[in-house]
Protein backbone atom coordinates (compact mmCIF):
# COMPACT_ATOMS: atom_id res chain seq x y z
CA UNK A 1 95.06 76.95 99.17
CA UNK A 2 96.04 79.80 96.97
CA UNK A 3 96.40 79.56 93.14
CA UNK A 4 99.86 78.53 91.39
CA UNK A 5 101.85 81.21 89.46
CA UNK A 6 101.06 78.75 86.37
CA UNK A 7 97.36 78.92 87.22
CA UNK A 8 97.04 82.32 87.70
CA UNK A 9 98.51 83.50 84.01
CA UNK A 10 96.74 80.96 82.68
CA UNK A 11 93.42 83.20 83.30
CA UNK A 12 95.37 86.41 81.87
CA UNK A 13 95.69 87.87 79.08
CA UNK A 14 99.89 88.45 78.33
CA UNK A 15 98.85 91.22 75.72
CA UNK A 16 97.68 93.16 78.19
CA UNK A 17 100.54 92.53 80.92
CA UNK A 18 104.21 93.33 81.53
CA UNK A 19 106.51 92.91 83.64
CA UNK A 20 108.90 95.54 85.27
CA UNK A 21 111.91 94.04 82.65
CA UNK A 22 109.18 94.17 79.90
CA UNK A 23 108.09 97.87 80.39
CA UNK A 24 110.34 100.09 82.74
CA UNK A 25 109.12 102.97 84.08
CA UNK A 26 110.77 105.50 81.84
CA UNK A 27 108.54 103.89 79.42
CA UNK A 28 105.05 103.61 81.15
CA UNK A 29 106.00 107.41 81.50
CA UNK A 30 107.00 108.56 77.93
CA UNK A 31 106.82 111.75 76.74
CA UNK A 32 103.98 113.88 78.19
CA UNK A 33 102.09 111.03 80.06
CA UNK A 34 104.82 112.45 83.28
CA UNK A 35 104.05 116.30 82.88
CA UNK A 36 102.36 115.65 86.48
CA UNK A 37 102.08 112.54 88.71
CA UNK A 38 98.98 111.24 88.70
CA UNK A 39 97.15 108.54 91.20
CA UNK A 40 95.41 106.21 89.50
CA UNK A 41 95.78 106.14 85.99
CA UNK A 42 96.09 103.37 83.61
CA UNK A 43 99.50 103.06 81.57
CA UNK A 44 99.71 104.08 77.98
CA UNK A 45 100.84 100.57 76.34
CA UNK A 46 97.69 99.10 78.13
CA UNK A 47 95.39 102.07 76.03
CA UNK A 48 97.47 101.27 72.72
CA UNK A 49 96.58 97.79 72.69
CA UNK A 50 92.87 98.29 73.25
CA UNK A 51 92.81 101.16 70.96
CA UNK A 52 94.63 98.81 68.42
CA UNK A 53 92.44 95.90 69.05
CA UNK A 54 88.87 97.58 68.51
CA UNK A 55 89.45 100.96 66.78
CA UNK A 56 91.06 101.46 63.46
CA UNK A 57 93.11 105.08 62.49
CA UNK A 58 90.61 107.94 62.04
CA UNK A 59 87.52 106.64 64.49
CA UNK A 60 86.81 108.49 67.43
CA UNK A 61 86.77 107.28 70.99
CA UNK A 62 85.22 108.60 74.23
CA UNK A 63 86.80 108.59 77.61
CA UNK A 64 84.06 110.10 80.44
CA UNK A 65 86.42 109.79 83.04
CA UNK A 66 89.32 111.19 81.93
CA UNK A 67 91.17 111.94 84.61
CA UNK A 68 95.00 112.66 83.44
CA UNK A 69 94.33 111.96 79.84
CA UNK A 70 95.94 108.76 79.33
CA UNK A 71 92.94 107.94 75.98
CA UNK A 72 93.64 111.17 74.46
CA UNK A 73 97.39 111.11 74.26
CA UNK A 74 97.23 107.80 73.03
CA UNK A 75 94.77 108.26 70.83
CA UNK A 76 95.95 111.08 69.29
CA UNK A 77 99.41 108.84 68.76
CA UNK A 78 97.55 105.87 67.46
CA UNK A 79 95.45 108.34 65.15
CA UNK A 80 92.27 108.65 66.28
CA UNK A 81 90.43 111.47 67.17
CA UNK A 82 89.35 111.87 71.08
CA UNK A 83 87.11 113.49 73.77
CA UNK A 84 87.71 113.14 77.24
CA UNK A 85 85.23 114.33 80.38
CA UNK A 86 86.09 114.98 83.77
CA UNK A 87 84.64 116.81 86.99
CA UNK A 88 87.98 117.79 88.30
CA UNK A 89 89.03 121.20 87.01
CA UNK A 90 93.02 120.61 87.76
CA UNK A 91 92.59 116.89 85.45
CA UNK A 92 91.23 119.18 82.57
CA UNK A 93 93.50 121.53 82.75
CA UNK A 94 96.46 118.65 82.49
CA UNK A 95 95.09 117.32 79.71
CA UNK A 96 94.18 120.16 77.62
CA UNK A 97 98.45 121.19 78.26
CA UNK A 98 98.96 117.11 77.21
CA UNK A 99 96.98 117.38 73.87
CA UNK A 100 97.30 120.92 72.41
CA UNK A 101 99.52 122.02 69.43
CA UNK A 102 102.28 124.78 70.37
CA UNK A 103 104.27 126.93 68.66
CA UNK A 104 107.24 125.33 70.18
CA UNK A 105 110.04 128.29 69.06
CA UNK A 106 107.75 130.64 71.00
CA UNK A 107 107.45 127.78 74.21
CA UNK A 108 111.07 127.22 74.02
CA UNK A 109 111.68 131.09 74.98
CA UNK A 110 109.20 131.63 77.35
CA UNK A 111 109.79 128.82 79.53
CA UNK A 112 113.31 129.94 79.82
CA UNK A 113 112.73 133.21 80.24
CA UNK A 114 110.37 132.38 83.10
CA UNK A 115 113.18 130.55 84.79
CA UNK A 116 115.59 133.24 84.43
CA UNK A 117 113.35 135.59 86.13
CA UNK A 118 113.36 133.49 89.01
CA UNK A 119 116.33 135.15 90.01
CA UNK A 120 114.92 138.35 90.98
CA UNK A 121 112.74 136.59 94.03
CA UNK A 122 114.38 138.36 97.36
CA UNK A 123 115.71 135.89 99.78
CA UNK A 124 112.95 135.54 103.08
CA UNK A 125 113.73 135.36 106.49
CA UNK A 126 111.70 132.30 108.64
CA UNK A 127 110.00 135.26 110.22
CA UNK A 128 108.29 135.99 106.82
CA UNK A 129 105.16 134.24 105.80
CA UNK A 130 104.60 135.57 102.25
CA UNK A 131 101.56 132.69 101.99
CA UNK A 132 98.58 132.09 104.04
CA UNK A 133 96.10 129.50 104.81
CA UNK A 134 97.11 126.17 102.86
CA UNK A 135 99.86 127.77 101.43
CA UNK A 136 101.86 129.29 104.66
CA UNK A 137 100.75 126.05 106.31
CA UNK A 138 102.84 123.37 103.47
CA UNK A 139 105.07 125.28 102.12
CA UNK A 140 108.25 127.18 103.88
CA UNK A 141 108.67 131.35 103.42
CA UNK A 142 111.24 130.89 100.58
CA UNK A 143 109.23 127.92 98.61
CA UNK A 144 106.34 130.02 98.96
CA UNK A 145 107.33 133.07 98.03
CA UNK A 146 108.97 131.57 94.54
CA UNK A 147 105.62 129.70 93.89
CA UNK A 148 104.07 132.88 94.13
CA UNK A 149 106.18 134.67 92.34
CA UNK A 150 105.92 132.30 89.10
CA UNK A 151 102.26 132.10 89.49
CA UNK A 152 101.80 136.29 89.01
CA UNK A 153 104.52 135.50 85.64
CA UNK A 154 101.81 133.15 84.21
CA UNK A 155 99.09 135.16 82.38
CA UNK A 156 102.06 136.86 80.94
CA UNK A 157 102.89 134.14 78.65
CA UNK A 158 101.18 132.60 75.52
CA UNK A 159 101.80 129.26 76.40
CA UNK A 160 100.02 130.38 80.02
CA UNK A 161 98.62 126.96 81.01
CA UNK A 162 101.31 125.18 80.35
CA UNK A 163 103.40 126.90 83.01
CA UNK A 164 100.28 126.25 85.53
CA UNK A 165 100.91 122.76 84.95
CA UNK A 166 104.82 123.37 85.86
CA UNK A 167 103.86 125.32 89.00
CA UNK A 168 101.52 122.81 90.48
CA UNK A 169 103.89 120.04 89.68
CA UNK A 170 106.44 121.96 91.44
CA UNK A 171 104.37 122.65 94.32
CA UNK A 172 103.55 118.90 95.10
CA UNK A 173 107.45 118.52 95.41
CA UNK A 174 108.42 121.83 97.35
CA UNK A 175 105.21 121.08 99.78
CA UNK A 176 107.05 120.47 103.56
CA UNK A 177 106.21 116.76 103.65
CA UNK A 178 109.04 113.48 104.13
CA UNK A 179 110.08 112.28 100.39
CA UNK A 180 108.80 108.94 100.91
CA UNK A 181 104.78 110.07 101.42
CA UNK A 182 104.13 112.82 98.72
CA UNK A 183 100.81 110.61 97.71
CA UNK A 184 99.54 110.99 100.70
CA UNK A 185 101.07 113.83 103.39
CA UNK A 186 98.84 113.92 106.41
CA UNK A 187 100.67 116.49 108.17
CA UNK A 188 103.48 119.31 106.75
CA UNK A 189 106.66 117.92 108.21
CA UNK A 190 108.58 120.43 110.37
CA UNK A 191 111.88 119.09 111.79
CA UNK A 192 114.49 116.86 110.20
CA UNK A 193 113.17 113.28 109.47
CA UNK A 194 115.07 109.71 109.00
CA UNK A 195 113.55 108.81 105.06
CA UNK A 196 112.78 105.42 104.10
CA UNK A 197 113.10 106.44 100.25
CA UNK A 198 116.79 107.84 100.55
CA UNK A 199 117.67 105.48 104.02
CA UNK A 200 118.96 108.41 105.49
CA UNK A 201 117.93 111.84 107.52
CA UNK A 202 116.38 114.04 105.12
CA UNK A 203 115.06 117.74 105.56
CA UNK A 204 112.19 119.16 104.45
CA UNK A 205 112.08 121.47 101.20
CA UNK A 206 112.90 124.97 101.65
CA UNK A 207 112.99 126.25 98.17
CA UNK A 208 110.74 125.77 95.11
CA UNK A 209 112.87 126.97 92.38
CA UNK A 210 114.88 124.33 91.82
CA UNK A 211 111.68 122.26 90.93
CA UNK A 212 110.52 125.32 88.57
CA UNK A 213 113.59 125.09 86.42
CA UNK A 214 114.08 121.61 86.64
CA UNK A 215 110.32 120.91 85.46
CA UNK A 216 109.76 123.61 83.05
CA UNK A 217 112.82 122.42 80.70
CA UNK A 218 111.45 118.51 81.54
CA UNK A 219 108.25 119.33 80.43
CA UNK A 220 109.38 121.92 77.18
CA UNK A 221 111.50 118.48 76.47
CA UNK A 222 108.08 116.39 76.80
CA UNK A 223 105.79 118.12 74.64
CA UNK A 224 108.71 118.05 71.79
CA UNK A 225 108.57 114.35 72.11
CA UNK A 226 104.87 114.10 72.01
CA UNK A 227 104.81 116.39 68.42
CA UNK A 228 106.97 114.04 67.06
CA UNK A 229 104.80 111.00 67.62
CA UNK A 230 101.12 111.93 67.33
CA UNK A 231 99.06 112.60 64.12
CA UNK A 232 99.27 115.46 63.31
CA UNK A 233 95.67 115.80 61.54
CA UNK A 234 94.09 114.33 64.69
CA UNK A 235 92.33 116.03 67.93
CA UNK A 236 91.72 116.09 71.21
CA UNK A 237 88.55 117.36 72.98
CA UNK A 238 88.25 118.50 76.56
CA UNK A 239 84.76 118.96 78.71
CA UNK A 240 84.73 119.94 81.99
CA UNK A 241 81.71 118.77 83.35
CA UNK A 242 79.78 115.43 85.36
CA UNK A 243 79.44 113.12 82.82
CA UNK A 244 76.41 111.32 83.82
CA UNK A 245 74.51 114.84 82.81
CA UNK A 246 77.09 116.43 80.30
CA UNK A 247 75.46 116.92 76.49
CA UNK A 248 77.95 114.49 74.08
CA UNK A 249 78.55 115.49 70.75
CA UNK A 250 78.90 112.55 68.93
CA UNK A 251 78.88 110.39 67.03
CA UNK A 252 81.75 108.18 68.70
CA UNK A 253 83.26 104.96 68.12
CA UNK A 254 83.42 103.64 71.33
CA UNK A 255 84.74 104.08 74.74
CA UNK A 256 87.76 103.50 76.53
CA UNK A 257 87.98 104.13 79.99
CA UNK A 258 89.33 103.44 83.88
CA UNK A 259 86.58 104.43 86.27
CA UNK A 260 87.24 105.36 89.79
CA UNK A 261 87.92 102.91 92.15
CA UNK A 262 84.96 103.21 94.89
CA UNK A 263 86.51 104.37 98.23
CA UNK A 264 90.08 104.26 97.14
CA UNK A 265 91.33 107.96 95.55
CA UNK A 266 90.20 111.32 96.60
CA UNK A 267 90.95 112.64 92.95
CA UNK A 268 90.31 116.81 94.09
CA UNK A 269 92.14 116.33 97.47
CA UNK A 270 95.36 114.72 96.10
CA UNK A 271 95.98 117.78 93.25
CA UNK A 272 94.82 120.38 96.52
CA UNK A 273 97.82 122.19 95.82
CA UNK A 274 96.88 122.78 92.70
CA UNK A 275 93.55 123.75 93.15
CA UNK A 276 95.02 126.45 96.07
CA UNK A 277 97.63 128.13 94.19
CA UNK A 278 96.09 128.06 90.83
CA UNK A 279 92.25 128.92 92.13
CA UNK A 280 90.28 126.32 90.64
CA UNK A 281 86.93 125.69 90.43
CA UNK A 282 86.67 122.40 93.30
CA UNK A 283 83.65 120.44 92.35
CA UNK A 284 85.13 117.13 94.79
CA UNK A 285 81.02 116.85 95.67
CA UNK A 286 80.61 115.28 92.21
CA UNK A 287 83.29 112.53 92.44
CA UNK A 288 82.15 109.26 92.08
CA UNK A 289 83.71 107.01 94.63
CA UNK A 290 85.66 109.34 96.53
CA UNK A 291 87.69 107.91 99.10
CA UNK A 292 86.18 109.83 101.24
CA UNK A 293 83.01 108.15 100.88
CA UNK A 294 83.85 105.23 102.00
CA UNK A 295 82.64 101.60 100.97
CA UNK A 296 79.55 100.67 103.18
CA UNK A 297 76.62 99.35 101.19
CA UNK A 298 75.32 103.28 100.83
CA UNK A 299 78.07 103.96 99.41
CA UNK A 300 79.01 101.24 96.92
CA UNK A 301 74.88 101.42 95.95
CA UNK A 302 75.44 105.53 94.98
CA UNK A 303 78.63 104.30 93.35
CA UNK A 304 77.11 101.83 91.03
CA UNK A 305 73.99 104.18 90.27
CA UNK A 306 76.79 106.99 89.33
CA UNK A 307 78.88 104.15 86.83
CA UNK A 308 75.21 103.38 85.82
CA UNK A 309 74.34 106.81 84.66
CA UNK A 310 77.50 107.76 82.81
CA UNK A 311 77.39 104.94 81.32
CA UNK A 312 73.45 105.96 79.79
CA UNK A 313 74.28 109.13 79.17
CA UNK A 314 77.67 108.23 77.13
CA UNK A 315 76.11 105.29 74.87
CA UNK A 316 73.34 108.00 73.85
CA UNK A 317 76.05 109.08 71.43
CA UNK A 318 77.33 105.98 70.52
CA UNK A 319 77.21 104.85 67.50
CA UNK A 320 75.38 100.87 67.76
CA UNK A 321 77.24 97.98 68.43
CA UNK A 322 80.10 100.29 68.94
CA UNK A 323 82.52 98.45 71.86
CA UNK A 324 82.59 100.24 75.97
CA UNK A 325 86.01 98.71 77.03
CA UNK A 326 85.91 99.36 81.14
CA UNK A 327 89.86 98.85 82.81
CA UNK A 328 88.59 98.48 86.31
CA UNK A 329 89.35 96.27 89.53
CA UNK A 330 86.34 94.58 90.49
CA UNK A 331 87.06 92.59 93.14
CA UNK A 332 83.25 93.47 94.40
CA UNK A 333 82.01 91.68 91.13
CA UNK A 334 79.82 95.64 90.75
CA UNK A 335 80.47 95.59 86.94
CA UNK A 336 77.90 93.09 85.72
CA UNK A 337 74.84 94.86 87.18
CA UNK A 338 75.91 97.84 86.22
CA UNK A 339 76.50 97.30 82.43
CA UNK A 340 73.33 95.38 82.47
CA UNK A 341 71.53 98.51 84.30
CA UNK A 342 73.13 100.73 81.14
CA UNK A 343 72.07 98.69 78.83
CA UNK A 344 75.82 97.42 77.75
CA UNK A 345 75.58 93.70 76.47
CA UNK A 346 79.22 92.06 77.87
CA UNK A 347 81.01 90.46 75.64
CA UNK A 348 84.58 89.41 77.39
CA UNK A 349 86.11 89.80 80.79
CA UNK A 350 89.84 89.71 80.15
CA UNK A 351 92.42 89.84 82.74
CA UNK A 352 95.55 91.25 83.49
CA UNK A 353 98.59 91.35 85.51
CA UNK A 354 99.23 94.70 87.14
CA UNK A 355 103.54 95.14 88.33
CA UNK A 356 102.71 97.12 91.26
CA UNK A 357 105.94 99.41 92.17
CA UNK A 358 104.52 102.48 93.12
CA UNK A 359 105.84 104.14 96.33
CA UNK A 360 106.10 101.99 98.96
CA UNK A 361 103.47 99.83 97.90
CA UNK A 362 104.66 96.34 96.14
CA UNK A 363 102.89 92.88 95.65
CA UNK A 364 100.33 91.06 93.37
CA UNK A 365 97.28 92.95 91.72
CA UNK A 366 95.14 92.13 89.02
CA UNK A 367 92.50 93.80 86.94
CA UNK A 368 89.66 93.07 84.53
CA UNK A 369 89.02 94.63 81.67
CA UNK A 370 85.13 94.47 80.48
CA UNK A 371 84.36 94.37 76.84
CA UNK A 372 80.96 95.37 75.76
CA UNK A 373 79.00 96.58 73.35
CA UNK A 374 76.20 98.78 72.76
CA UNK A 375 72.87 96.98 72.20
């Protein structure tokens, strides 16, 4: 028999979930947290309550799996300082555009100026393929050629990685896939298609430019909002690197982080776009729990030894007794091994209540989040 509404939020913690009402999306998106989609990252008002809860202004907290930066920003709003790790080149690069300071009279004219010069990309025939490999493959002659174009402007600018970010985000829309699967495109999308996101016969993209100039004044609009909330007198670190191995400079105050779900998100392959156009470095061998791994014992065993050894490696520059907060879904009950394995005393298992409206995915979904503390 399955478990009453009643029962089940009697076993979760409210501070920690909210419903659609309670936190629309234009919220659990503020300011630069929707410079790029991202899958798989936990929401902002989730990281201000744990950062509230265990961390007072002016500690600093450790995130070793990064991913889009979702500690740092909010760290650097609730006033702490922050250092984030990740193996995925295109996740550092997001977050180092999320949490650096700007001179925003200089951004303000170069991402304009950028657009304008838009105009001067020539007009190609369908017999024209001005990209090859990946790129001739997703993205039509026109689309490709103005991705192209914008990526040769880039190194021109000051503000160069911040129009990288622009340009990939761009790319994931102008890729020739249906509207309702840009998560997950299996195959570029040809020929007209009937969309279940508009209920209607859509086309596939053509152009790119329209998604240059509409996200390079979104995102010039996010980073103003973003310098008018953080603290000013606090920073971010970035470290590209595998975390179980990476040297930390610490001392920190603690950790705050979502691991990788094992078997679930292919974290290089779903930013590919990125890493074609842009050229970087693709290290997907060192994901943990890659969906592309799988989940057979093997798997879930070189998981857990991977969660193990971060987890080591990161509490050597803790500072003692300093709290390891873990947001993770562990419906395979991994977690208690592997904090014992690391050494990680636990202290609480709260739960929450995850509003799932993402795509066209829907329903009920809950995670933990693991309190413990450095012995």
């Amino acid at each position: 028999m399955a478990a009453t509404q009643e029962a089940l939020y009697r076993e979760i913690d409210l501070e920690l979930s909210w419903s659609e009402a309670d936190l629309p999306e234009r919220e659990r998106t503020k300011h630069v947290h929707r410079l790029h989609p991202y899958l798989g990252k936990f929401i902002p008002q989730l990281v201000e309550v744990l950062l509230d809860r265990y961390f007072a202004p002016g500690q600093r907290v450790l995130d070793p799996f990064a991913g889009s930066g979702t500690t740092l920003v909010q760290a650097l709003e609730s006033g702490l300082d922050a250092t984030g790790v990740d193996v995925a080149a295109f996740n550092c690069l997001l977050m180092r555009v999320k949490t650096a300071r700007y001179d925003e009279l200089l951004l303000e004219a170069e991402l304009p100026d950028a657009c304008r010069r838009l105009e001067s990309v020539p007009a190609m025939s369908r017999g024209q393929a001005p990209g090859r490999g990946y790129v001739g493959q997703w993205f039509a002659p026109q689309a490709a050629a103005e991705l192209l174009f914008w990526r040769g402007l880039v190194d021109e600018y000051e503000h160069a990685d911040v129009l990288r970010v622009v340009l990939a985000r761009a790319a994931r829309s102008a890729r020739r896939t249906t509207h309702f699967d840009l998560d997950f495109p299996r195959a570029p999308q040809l020929e007209p298609y009937w969309c279940h996101k508009h209920r209607r016969t859509c086309r596939p993209v053509e152009t790119a430019r329209q998604f240059l100039s509409r996200y390079a004044l979104d995102t010039l609009a996010r980073i103003s909002q973003f310098e008018r909330v953080r603290a000013h007198t606090r920073e971010a670190d970035v470290l590209h690197g595998d975390a179980r191995s990476l040297a930390l400079a610490g001392p920190f105050d603690g950790i705050v982080t979502s691991p990788p779900y094992p078997g679930l998100i292919d974290y290089h392959e779903q930013h590919r776009y990125a890493y074609e156009l842009l050229g970087l470095d693709d290290r997907r061998e060192l994901e943990l729990g890659a969906a592309a791994a799988g989940t057979s014992r093997a798997a879930l065993t070189a998981y857990s030894d991977g969660i193990v050894e971060t987890l080591q490696n990161a509490s050597t520059a803790l500072r003692r007794g300093a709290p390891v907060i873990i947001v993770v879904n562990d419906r395979r009950d991994l977690y208690p091994e592997i904090l014992e394995r690391a050494g990680l005393r636990l202290e609480a298992r709260l739960r929450r209540h995850v509003n799932r409206r993402t795509g066209r995915r829907a329903g009920e979904f809950f995670e933990d989040v693991l309190v413990s503390r450095r012995e």
